[in-house]
N, C-alpha and C. Protein backbone atom coordinates (compact mmCIF):
# COMPACT_ATOMS: atom_id res chain seq x y z
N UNK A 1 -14.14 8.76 61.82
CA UNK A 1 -14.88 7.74 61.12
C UNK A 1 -15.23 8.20 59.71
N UNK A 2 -15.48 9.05 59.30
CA UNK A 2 -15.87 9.79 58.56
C UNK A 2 -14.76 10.06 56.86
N UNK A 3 -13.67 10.45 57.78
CA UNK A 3 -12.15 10.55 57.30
C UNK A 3 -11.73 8.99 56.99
N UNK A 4 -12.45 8.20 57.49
CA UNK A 4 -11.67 6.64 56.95
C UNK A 4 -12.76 5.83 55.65
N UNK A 5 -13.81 6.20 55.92
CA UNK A 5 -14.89 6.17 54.63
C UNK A 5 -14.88 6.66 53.52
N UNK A 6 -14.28 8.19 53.39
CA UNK A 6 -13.65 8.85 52.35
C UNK A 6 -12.49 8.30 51.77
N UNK A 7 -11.60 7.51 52.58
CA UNK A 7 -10.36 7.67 52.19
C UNK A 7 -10.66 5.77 51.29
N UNK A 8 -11.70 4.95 52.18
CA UNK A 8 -12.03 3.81 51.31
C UNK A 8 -12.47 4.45 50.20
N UNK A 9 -13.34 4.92 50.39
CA UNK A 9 -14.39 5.07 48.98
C UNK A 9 -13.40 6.01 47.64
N UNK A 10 -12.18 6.48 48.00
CA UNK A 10 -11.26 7.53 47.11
C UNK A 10 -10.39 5.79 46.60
N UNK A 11 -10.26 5.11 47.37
CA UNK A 11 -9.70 3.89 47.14
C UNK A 11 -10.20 2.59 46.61
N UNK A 12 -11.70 2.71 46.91
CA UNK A 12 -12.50 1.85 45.88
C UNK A 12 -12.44 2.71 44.41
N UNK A 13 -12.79 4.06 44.23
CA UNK A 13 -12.91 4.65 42.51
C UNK A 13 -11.77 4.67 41.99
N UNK A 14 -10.55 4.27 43.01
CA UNK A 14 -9.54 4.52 42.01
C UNK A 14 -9.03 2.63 41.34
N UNK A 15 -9.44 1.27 42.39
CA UNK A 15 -9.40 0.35 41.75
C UNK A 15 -10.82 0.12 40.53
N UNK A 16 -11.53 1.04 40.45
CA UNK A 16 -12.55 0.93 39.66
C UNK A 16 -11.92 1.60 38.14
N UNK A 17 -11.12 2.22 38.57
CA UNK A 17 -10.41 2.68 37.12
C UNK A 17 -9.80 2.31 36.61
N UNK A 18 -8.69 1.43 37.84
CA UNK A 18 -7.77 0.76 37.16
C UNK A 18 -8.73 -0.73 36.27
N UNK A 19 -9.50 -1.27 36.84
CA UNK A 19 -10.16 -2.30 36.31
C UNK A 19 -10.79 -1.80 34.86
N UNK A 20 -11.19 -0.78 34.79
CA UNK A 20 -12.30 -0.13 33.23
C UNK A 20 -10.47 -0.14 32.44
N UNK A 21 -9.71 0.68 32.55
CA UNK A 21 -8.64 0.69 32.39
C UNK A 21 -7.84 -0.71 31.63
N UNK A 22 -8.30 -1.28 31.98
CA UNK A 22 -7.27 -2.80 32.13
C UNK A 22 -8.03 -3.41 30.86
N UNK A 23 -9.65 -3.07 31.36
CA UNK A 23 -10.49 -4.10 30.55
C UNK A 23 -10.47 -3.70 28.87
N UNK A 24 -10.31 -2.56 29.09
CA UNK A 24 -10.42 -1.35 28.16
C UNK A 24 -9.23 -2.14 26.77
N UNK A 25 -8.37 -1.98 27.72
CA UNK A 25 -6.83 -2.50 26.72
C UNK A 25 -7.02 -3.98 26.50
N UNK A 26 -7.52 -4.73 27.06
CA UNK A 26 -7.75 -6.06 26.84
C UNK A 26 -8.83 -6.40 26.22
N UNK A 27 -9.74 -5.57 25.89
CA UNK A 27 -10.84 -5.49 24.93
C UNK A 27 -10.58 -5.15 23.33
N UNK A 28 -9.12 -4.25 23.93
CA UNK A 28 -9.00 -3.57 22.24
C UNK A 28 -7.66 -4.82 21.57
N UNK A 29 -6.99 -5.46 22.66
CA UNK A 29 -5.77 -6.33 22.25
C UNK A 29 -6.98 -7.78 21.38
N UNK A 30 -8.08 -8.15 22.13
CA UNK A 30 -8.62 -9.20 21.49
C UNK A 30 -9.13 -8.90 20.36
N UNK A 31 -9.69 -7.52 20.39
CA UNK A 31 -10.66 -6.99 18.45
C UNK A 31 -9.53 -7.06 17.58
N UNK A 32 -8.14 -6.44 17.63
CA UNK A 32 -7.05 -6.61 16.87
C UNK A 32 -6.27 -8.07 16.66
N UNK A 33 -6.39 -8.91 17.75
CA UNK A 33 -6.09 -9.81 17.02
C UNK A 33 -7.18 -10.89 16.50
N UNK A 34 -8.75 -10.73 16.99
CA UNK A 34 -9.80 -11.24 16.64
C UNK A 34 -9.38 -11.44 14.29
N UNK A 35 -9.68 -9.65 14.29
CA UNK A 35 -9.72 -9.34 13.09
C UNK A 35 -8.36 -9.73 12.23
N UNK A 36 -7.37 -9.99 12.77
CA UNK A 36 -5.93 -10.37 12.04
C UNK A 36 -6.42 -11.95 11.69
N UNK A 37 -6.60 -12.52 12.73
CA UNK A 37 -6.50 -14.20 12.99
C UNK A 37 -7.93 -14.42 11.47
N UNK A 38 -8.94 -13.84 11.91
CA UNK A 38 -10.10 -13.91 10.99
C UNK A 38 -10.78 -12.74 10.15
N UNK A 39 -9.83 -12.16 9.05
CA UNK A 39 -10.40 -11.12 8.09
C UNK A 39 -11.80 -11.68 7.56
N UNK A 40 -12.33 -10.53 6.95
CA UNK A 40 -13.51 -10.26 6.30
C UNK A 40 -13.77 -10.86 5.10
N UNK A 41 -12.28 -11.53 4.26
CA UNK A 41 -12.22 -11.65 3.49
C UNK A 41 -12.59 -13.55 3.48
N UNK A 42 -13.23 -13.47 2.24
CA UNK A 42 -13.43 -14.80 1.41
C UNK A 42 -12.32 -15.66 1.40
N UNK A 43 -12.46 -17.06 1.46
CA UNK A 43 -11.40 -18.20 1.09
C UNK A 43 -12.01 -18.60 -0.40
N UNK A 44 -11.24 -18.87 -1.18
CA UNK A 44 -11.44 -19.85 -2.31
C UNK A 44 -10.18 -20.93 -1.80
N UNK A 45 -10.43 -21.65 -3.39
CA UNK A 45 -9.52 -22.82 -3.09
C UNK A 45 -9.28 -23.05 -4.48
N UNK A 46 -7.61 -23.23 -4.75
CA UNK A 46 -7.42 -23.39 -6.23
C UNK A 46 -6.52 -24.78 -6.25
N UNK A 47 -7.09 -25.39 -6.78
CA UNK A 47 -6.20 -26.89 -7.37
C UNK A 47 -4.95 -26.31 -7.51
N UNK A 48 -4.28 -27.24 -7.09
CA UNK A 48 -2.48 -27.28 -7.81
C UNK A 48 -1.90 -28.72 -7.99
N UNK A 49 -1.09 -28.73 -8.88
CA UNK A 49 -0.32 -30.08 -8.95
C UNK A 49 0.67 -29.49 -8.26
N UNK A 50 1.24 -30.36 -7.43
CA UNK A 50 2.70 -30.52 -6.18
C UNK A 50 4.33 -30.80 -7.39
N UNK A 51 5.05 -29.96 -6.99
CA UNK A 51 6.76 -29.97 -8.45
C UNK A 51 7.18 -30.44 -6.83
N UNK A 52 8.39 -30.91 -7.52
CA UNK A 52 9.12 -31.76 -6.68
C UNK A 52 9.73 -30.05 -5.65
N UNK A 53 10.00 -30.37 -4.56
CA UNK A 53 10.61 -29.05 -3.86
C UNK A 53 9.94 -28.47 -3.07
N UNK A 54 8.11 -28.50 -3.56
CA UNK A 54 6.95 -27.38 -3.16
C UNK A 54 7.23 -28.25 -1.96
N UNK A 55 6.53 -26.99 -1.13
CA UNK A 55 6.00 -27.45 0.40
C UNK A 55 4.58 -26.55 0.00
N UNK A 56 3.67 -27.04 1.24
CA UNK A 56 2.34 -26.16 1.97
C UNK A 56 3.06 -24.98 1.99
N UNK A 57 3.61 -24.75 3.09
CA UNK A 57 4.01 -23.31 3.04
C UNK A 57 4.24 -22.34 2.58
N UNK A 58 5.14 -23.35 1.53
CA UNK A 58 5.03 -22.56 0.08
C UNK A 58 4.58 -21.60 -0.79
N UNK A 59 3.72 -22.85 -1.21
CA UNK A 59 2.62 -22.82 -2.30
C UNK A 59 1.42 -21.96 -1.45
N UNK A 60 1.22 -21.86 -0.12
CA UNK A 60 0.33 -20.58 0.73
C UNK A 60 1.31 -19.33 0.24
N UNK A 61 2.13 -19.41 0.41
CA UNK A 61 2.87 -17.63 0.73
C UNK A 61 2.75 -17.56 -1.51
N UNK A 62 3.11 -18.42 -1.89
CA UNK A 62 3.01 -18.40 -3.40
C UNK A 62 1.74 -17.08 -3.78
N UNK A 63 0.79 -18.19 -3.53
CA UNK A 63 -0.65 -17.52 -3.67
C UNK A 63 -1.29 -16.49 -3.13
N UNK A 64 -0.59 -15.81 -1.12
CA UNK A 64 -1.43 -15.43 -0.72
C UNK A 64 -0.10 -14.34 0.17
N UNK A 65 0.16 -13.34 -0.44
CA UNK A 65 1.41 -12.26 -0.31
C UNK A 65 1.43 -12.48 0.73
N UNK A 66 0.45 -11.39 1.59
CA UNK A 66 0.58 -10.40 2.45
C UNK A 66 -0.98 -11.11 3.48
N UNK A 67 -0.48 -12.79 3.74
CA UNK A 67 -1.66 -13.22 4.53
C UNK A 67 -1.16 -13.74 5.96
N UNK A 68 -1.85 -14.16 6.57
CA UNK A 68 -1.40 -15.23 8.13
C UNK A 68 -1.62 -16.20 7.47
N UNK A 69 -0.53 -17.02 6.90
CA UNK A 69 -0.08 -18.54 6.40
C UNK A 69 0.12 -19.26 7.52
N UNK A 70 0.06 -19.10 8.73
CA UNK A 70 -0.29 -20.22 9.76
C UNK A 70 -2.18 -20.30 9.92
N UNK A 71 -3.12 -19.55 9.66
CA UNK A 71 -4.36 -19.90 9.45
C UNK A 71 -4.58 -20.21 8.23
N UNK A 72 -4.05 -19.82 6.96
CA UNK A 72 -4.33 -20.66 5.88
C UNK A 72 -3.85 -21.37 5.51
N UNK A 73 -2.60 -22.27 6.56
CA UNK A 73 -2.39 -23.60 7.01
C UNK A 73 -3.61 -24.66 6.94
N UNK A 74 -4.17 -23.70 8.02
CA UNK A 74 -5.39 -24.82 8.86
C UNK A 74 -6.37 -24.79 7.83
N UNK A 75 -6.51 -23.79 7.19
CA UNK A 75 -7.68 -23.67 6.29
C UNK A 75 -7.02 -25.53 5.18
N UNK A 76 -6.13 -25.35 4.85
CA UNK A 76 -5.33 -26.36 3.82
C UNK A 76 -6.09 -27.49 4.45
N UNK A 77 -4.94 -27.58 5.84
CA UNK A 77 -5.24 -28.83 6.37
C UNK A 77 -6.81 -29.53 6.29
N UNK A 78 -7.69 -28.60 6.62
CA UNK A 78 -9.09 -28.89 6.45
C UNK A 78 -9.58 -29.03 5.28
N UNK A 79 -9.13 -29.12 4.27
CA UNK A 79 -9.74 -29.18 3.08
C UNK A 79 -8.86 -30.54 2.31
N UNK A 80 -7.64 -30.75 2.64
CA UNK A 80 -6.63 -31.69 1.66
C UNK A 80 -6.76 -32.99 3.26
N UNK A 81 -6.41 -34.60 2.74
CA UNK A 81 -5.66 -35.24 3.60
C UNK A 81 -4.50 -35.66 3.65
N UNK A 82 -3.79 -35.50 4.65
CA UNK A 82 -2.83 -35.88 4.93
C UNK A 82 -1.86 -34.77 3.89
N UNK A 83 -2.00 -33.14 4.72
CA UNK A 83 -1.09 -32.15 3.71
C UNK A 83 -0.03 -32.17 4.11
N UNK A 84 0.22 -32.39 5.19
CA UNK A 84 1.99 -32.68 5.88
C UNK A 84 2.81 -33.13 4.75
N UNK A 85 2.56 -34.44 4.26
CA UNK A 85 3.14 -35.11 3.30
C UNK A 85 2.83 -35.35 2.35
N UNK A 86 2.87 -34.12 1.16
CA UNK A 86 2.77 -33.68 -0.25
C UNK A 86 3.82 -34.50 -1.07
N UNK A 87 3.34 -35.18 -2.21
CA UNK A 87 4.31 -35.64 -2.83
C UNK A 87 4.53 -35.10 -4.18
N UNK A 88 5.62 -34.76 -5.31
CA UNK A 88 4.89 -34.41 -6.49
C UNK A 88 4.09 -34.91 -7.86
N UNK A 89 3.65 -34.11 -8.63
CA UNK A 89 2.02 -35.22 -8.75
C UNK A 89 0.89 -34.92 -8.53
N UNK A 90 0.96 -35.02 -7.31
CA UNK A 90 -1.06 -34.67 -5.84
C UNK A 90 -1.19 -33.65 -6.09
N UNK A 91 -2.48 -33.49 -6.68
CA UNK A 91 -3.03 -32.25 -7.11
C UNK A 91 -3.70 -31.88 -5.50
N UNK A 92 -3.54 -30.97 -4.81
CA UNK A 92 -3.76 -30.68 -3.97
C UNK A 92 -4.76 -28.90 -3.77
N UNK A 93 -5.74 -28.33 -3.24
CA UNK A 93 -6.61 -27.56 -2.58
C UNK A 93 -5.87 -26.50 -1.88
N UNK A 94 -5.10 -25.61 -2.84
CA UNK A 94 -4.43 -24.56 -1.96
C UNK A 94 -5.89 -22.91 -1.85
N UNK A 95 -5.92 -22.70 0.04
CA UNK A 95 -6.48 -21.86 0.44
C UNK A 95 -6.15 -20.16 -0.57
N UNK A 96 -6.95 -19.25 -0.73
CA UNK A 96 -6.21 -18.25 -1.67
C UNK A 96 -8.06 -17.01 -1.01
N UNK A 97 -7.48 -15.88 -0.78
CA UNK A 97 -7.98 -14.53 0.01
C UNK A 97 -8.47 -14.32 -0.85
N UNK A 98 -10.07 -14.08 -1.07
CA UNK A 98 -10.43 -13.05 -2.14
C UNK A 98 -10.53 -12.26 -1.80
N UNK A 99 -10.16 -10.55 -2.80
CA UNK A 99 -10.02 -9.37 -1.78
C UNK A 99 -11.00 -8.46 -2.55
């Protein structure tokens, strides 16, 4: 009886590790992409007139090197209407990192 209590309890600390273990890596995968998705850094917003050719996408990677241009997508989208369909002309609210 004795020998089967030990051998649970060696088998409960070892799913207790694997769980700290698990949580551990899944704690550090969300801070890394927490901090990618949402830097520290400032948004401004700089007017542009739209040349025939520009896209959003663009005119983000234009302004903003070395950023996640699918969140300063959304940042766009929230600030301009209807940015899908830029025409040229529309002075439009491009998102830009202050560093």
């Amino acid at each position: 009886m004795y020998i089967e209590f030990k051998k649970r309890r060696r088998i409960d600390f070892e799913l207790l590790l694997i769980y700290f273990f698990a949580f551990i890596i899944f704690s550090s995968f969300v801070i890394i992409t927490f901090e990618k998705v949402f830097p520290n850094h400032e948004i401004d917003y700089i007017e542009h007139e739209v040349r025939k050719g520009e896209t959003v996408y663009y005119l983000i990677q234009e302004y903003n090197q070395d950023a996640d241009i699918n969140t300063l997508i959304q940042y766009a989208e929230n600030k301009n209407k209807d940015i899908g369909n830029i025409k040229p002309g529309e002075v439009v609210l491009i998102p830009v990192i202050k560093e």
